[in-house]
C-alpha atoms as a PDB file:
ATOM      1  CA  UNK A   1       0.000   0.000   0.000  1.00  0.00           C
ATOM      2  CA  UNK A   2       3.006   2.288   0.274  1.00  0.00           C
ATOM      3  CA  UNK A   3       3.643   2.588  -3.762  1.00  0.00           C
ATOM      4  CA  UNK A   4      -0.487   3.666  -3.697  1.00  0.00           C
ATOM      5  CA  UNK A   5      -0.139   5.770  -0.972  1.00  0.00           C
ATOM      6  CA  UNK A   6       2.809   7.163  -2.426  1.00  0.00           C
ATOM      7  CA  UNK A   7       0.775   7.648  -5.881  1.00  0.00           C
ATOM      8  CA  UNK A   8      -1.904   8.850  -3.869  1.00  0.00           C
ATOM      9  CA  UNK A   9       0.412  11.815  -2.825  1.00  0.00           C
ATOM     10  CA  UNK A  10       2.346  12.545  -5.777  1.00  0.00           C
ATOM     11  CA  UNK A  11      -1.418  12.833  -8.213  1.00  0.00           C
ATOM     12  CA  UNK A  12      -3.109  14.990  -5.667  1.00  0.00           C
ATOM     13  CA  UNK A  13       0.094  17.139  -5.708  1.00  0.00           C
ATOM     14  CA  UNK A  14      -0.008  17.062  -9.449  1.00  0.00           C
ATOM     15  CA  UNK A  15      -3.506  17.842  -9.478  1.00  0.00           C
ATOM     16  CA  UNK A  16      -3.110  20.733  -6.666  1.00  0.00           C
ATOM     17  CA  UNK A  17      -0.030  22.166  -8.577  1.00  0.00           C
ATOM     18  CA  UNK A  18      -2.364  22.056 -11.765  1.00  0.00           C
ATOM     19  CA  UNK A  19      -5.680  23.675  -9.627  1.00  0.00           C
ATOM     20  CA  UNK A  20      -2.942  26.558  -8.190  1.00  0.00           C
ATOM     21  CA  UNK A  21      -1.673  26.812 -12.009  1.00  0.00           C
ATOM     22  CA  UNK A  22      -4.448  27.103 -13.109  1.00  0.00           C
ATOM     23  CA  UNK A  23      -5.820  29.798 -10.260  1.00  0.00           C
ATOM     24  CA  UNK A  24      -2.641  31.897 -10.795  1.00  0.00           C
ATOM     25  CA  UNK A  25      -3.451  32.245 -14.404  1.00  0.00           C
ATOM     26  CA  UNK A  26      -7.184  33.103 -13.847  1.00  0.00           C
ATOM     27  CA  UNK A  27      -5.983  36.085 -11.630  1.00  0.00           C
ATOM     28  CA  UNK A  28      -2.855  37.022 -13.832  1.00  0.00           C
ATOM     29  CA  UNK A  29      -5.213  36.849 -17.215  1.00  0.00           C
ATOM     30  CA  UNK A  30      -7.802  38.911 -15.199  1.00  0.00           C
ATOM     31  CA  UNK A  31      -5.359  41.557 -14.502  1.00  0.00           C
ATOM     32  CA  UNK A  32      -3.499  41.459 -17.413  1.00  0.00           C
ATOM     33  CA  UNK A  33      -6.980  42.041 -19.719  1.00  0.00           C
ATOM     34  CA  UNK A  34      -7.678  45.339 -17.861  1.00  0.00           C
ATOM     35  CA  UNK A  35      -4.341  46.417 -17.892  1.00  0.00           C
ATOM     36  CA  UNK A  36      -5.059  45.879 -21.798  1.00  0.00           C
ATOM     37  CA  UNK A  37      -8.293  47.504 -21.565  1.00  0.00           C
ATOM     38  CA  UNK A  38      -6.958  50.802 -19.769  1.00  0.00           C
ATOM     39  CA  UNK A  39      -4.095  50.455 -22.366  1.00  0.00           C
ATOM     40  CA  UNK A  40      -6.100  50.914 -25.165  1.00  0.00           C
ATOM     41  CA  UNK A  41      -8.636  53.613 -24.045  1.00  0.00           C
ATOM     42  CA  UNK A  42      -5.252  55.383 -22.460  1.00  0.00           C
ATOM     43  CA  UNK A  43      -4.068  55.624 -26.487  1.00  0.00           C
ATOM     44  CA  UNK A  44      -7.907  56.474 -27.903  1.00  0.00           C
ATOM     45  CA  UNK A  45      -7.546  59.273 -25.154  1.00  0.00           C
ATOM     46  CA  UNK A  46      -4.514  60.963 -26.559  1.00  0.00           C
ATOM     47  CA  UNK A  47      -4.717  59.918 -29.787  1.00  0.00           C
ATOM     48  CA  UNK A  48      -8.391  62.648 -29.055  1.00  0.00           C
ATOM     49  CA  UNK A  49      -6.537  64.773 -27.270  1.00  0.00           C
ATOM     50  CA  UNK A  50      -3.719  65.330 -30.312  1.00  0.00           C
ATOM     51  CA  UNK A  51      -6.555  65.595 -32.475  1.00  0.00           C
ATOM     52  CA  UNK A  52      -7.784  68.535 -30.158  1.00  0.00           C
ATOM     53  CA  UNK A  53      -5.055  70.570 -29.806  1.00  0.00           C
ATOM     54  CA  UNK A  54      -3.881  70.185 -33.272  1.00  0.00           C
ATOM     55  CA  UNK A  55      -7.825  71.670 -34.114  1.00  0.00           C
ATOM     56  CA  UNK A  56      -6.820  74.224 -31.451  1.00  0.00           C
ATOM     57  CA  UNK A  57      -3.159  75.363 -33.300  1.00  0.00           C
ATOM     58  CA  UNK A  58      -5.468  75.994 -36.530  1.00  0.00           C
ATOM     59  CA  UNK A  59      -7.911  77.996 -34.897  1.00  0.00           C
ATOM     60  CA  UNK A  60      -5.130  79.869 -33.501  1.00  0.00           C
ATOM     61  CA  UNK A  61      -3.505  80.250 -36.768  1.00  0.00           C
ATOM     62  CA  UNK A  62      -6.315  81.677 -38.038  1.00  0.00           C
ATOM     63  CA  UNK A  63      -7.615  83.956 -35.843  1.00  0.00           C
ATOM     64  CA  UNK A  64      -4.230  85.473 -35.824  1.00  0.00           C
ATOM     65  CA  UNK A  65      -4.638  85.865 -39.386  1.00  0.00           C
ATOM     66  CA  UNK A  66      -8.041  87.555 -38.789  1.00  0.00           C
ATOM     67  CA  UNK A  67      -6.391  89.922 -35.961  1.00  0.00           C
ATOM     68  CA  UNK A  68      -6.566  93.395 -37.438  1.00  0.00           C
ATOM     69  CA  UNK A  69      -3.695  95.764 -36.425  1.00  0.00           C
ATOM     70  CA  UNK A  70      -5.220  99.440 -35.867  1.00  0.00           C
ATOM     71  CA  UNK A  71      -3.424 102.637 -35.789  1.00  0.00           C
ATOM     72  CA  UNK A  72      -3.931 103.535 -32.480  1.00  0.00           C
ATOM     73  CA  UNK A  73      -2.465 106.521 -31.548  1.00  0.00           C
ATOM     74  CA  UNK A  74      -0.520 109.634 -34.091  1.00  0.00           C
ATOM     75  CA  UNK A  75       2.650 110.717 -32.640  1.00  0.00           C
ATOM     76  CA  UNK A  76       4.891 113.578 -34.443  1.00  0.00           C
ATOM     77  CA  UNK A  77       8.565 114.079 -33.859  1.00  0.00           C
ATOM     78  CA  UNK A  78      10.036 117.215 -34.621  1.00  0.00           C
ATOM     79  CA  UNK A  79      13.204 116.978 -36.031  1.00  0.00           C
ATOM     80  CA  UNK A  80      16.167 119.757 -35.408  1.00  0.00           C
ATOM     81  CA  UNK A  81      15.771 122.564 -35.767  1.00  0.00           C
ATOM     82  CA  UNK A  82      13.246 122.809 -33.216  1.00  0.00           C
ATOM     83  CA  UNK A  83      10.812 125.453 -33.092  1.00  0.00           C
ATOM     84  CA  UNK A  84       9.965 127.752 -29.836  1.00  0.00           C
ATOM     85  CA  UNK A  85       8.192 124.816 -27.651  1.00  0.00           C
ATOM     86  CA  UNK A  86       4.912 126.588 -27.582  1.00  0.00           C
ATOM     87  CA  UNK A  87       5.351 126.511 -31.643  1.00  0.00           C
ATOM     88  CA  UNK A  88       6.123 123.233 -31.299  1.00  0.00           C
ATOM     89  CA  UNK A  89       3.040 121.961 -28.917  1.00  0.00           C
ATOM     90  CA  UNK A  90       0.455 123.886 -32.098  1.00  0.00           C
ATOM     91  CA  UNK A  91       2.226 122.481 -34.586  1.00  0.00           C
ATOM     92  CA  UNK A  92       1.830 119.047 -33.147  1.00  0.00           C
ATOM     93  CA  UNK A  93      -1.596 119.661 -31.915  1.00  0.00           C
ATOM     94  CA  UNK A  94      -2.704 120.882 -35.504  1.00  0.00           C
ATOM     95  CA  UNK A  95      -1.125 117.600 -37.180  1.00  0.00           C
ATOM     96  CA  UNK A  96      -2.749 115.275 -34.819  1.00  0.00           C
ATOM     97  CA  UNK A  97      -6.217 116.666 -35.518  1.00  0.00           C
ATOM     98  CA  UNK A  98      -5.480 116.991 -39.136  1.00  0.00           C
ATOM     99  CA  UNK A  99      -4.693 113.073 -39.021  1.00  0.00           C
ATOM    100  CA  UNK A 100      -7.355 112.161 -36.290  1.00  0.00           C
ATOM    101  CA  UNK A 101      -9.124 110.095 -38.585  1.00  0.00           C
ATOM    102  CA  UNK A 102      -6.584 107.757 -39.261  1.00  0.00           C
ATOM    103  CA  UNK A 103      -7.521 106.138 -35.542  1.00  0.00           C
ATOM    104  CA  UNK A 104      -8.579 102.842 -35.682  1.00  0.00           C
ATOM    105  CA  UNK A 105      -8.358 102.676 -39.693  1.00  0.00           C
ATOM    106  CA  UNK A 106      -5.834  99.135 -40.128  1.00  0.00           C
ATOM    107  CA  UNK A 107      -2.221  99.315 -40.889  1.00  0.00           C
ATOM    108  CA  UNK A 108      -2.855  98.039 -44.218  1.00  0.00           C
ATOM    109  CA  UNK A 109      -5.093 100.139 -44.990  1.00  0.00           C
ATOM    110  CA  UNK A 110      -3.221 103.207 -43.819  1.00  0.00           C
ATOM    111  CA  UNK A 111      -0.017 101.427 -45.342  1.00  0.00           C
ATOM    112  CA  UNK A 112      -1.333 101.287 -48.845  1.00  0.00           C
ATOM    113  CA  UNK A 113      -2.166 105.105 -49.250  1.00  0.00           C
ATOM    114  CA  UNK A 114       1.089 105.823 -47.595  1.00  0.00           C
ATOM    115  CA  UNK A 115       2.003 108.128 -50.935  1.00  0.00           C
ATOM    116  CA  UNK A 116      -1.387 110.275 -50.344  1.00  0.00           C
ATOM    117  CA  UNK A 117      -0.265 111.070 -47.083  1.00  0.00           C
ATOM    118  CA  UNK A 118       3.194 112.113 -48.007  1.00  0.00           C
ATOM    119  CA  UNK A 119       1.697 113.990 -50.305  1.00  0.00           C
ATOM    120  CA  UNK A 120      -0.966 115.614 -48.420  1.00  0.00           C
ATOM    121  CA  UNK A 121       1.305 116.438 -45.777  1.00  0.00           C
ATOM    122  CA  UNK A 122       4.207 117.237 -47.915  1.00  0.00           C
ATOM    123  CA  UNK A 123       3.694 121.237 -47.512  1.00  0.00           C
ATOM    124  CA  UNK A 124       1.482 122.122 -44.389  1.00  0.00           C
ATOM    125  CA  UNK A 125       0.867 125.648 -43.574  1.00  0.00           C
ATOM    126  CA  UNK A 126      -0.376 126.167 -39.843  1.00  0.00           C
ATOM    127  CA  UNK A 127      -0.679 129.379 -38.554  1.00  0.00           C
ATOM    128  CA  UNK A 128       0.824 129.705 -34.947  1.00  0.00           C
ATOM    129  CA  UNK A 129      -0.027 132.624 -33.625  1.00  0.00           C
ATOM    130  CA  UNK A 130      -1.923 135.841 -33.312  1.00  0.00           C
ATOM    131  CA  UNK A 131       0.650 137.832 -35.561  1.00  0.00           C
ATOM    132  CA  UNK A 132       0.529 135.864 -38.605  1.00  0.00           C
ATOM    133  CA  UNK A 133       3.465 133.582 -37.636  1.00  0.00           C
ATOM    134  CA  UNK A 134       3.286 130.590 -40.137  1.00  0.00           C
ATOM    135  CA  UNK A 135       4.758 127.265 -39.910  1.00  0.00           C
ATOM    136  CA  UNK A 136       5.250 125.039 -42.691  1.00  0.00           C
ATOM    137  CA  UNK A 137       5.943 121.752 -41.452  1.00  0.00           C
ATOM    138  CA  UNK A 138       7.447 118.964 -44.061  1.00  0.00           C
ATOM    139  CA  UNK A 139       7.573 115.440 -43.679  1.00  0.00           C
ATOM    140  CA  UNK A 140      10.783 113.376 -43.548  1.00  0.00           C
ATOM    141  CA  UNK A 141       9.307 109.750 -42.347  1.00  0.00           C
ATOM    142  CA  UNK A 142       6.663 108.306 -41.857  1.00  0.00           C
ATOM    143  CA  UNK A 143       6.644 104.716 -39.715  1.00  0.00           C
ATOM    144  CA  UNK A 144       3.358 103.084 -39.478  1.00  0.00           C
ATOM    145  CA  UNK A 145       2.354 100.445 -36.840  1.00  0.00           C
ATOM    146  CA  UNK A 146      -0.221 100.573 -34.030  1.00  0.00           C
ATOM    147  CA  UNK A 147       1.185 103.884 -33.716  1.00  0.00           C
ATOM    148  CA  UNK A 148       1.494 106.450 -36.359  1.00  0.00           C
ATOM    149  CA  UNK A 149       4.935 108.302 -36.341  1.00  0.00           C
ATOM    150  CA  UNK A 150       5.461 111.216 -38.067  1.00  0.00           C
ATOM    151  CA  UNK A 151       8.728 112.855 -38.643  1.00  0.00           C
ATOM    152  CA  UNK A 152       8.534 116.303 -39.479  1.00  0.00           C
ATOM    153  CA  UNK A 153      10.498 119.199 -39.693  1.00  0.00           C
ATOM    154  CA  UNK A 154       9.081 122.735 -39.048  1.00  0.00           C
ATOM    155  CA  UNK A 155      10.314 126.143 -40.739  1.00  0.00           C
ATOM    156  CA  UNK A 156       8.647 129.480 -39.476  1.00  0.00           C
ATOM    157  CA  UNK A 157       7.737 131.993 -41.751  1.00  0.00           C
ATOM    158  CA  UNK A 158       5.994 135.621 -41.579  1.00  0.00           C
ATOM    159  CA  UNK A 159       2.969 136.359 -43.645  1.00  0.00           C
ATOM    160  CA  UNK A 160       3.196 137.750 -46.740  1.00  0.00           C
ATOM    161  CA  UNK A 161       6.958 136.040 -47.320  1.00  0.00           C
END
């Protein structure tokens, strides 16, 4: 009965060994699925999320495209020689209102008719003061970007000169 016995011991091993096998893999396979599972929607997830922000560069793109650069504000520079301040702060004054209506016109639109304005401004008479003072003021440069800058240069001159 020993050799049995013995056979006894070494199948129900076999057969435990087999049952534990078999266990292990149940859990392992279970584990291993959802670790498959996550996998997967883990790459639908980014593979959404590229899609997204690449949608979100092009909308970028293009509304950055669509952005429309105003003139904003008119600034003059007088060049040397300078005028008496005062003559300078009327002269200035006059220009600005002169070109008020270029606020909020775009750059490219402002850009393209940059010869009319030379030309417009080329000779401008402005009279200072009470006496008959006039100052023509020329333009040297013009530099257009949010802000209008022009360069001018301002010679005084009595009436009737």
């Amino acid at each position: 009965m020993s050799v049995s016995l013995w056979k006894r011991y070494v199948a129900l091993l076999v057969v435990g060994a087999v049952l534990g096998g078999t266990g292990v893999l149940l859990v392992y396979g279970r584990e291993m699925e959802q670790m498959l599972v996550l996998n997967q929607s883990l790459k639908l997830l980014t593979e959404k999320l590229r899609e997204e922000n690449e949608v979100l560069r092009q909308s970028q793109r293009v509304s950055r495209k669509q952005q429309d650069v105003v003139i904003e504000e008119i600034r003059v520079v007088v060049l040397d020689p300078k005028p008496h301040p005062t003559i300078e702060v009327q002269v200035v004054r006059h220009l600005e209102k002169d070109l008020a209506s270029l606020k909020g016109k775009k750059v490219e639109q402002v850009a393209g008719v940059h010869e009319v304005l030379h030309e417009m401004l080329r000779r401008r008479e402005y009279v200072v003061d009470d006496e008959g003072t006039m100052a023509e003021v020329r333009v040297k440069t013009v530099a257009i970007s949010r802000d209008l800058f022009l360069f001018v240069t301002v010679e005084m001159k009595r009436e009737g000169t």
